[in-house]
Each structure stands twice: as structure tokens, then as C-alpha cells.
Protein backbone atom coordinates (compact mmCIF):
# COMPACT_ATOMS: atom_id res chain seq x y z
CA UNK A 1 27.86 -34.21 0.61
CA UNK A 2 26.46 -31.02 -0.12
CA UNK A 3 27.35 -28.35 -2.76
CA UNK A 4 26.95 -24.52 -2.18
CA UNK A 5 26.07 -22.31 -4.86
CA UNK A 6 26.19 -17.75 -4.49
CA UNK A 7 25.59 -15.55 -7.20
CA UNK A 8 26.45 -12.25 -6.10
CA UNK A 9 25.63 -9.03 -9.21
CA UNK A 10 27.84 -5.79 -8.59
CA UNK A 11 27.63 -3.08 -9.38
CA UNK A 12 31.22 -1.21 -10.04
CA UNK A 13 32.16 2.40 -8.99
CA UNK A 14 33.79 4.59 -11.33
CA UNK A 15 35.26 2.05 -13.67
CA UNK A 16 35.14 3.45 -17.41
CA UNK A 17 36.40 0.47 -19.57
CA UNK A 18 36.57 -3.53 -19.34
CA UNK A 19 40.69 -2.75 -18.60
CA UNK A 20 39.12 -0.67 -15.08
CA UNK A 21 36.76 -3.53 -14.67
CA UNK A 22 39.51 -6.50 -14.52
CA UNK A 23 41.21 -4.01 -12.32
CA UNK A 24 38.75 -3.98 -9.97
CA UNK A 25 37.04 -7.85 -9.85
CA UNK A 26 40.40 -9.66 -9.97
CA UNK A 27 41.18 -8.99 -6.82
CA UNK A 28 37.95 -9.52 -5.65
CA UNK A 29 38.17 -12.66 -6.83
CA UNK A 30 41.53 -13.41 -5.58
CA UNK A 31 40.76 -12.55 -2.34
CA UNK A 32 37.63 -14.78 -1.68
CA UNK A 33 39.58 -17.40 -3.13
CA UNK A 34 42.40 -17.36 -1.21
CA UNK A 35 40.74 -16.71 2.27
CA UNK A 36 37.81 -19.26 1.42
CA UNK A 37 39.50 -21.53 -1.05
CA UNK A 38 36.48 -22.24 -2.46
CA UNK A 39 35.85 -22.32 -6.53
CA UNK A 40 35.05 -18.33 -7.80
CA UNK A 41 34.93 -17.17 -11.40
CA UNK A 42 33.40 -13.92 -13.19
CA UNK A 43 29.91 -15.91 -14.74
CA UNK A 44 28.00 -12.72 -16.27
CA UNK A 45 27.79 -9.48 -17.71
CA UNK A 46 31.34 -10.05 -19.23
CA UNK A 47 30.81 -7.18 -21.97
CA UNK A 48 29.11 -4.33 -19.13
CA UNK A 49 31.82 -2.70 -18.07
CA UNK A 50 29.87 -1.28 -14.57
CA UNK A 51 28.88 -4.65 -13.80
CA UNK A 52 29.82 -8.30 -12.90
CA UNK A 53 28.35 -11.06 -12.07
CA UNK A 54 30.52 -13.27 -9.74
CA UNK A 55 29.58 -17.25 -9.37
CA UNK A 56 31.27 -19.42 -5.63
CA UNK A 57 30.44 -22.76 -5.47
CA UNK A 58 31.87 -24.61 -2.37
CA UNK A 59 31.29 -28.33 -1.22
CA UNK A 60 31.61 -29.76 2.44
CA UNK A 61 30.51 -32.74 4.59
CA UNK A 62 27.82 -30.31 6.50
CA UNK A 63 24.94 -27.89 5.14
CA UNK A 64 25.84 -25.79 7.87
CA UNK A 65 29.58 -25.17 6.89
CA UNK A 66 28.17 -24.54 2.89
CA UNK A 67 26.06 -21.68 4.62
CA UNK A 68 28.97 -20.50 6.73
CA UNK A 69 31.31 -20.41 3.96
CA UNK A 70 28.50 -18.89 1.74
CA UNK A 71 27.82 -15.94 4.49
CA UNK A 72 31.22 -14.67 5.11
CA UNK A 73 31.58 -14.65 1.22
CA UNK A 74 28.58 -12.38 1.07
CA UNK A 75 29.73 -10.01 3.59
CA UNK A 76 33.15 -9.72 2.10
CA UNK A 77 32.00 -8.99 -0.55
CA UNK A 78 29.76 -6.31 0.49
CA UNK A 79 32.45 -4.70 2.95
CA UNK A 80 34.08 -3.76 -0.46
CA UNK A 81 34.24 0.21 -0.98
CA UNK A 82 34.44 0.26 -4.74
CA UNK A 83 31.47 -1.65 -5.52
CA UNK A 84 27.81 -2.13 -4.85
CA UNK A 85 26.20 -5.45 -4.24
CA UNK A 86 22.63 -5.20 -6.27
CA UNK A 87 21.58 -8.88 -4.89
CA UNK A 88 22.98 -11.98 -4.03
CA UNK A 89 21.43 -15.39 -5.10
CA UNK A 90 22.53 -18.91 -2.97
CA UNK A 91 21.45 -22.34 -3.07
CA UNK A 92 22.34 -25.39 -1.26
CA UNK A 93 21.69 -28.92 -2.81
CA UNK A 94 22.55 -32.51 -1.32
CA UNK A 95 23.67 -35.46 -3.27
CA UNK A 96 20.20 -37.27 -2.20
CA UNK A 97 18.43 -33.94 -4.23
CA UNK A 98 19.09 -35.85 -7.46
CA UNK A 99 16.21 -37.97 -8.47
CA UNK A 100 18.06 -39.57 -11.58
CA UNK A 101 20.34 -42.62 -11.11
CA UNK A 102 23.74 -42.19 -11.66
CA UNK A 103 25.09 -42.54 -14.88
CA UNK A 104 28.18 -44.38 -13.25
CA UNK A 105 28.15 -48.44 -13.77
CA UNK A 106 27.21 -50.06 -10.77
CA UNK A 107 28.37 -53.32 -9.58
């Protein structure tokens, strides 16, 4: 199993107040979770009203379908007139990354 993880910090057009803001990464958000259906939330700069902060995380059988997934998010993103991406942030982890046993009880 692996587990994709993109940051992606925008940087929004001419949005004056948190109200513009909501206007503007809602539907973002809809969007990449509808075509993707992967997990997508707003994670940072909640009070800024010219910026967001938008966290995917995505989990398939295959690395290569995490970094699939994780591309087309990126560009989608980016393809979007009213906003700017300033940099996008990914990582990929496996469940043999984790070094710790599992706190599950084994039998």
C-alpha cells in the first residue's frame, strides 16, 4: 500500500475578504475531489485572505498510480486562471517505511 501526500500554496487573485476566498477555493476543492476522488481539505493560511494552503492525500496498490494521481492534481490546479501556484510539496510513503511495530494486537 502506499499513501500520497501534495501540498500545493496559492496564491489568490483579486480576492479582498475570507467570504472572496471561500468563493474561490471551494470549488477548487470540489473539483479535484470529484474528478480524483481522492481526500482534499484547505490545511493552512486559514486567516490570509490571498492565500491557501490546500493538503490531497490519496492511497493505491501502486507508487506509480499515487504519482499519477498526484500529477494531474498539480496541473489542475495550476491550469486555474484565478490563482497562482507559489510551490507544490509531495511525498510518497509505503507501509514497509514505518520502522515501529504496529500498535495493533497480533496473534
Amino acid at each position: 500500500m502506499f499513501v500520497g501526500t501534495l501540498s500545493l500554496d496559492l496564491l489568490l487573485g483579486d480576492v479582498r475578504s475570507l467570504k472572496q476566498k471561500r468563493a474561490v477555493v471551494r470549488p477548487i476543492i470540489a473539483e479535484v475531489r470529484r474528478r480524483h476522488e481522492v481526500s482534499v481539505a484547505e490545511v493552512g493560511h486559514v486567516d490570509l485572505y490571498r492565500r491557501a494552503e490546500i493538503g490531497v492525500a490519496v492511497v493505491a496498490g501502486e507508487a506509480a498510480h499515487c504519482r499519477t494521481v498526484l500529477d494531474s492534481i498539480e496541473r489542475l490546479v495550476a491550469a486555474r486562471p484565478e490563482i497562482e501556484l507559489l510551490s507544490a510539496h509531495r511525498r510518497l510513503r509505503s507501509d514497509e517505511d514505518d520502522t515501529l511495530p504496529s500498535s495493533g494486537v497480533s496473534t
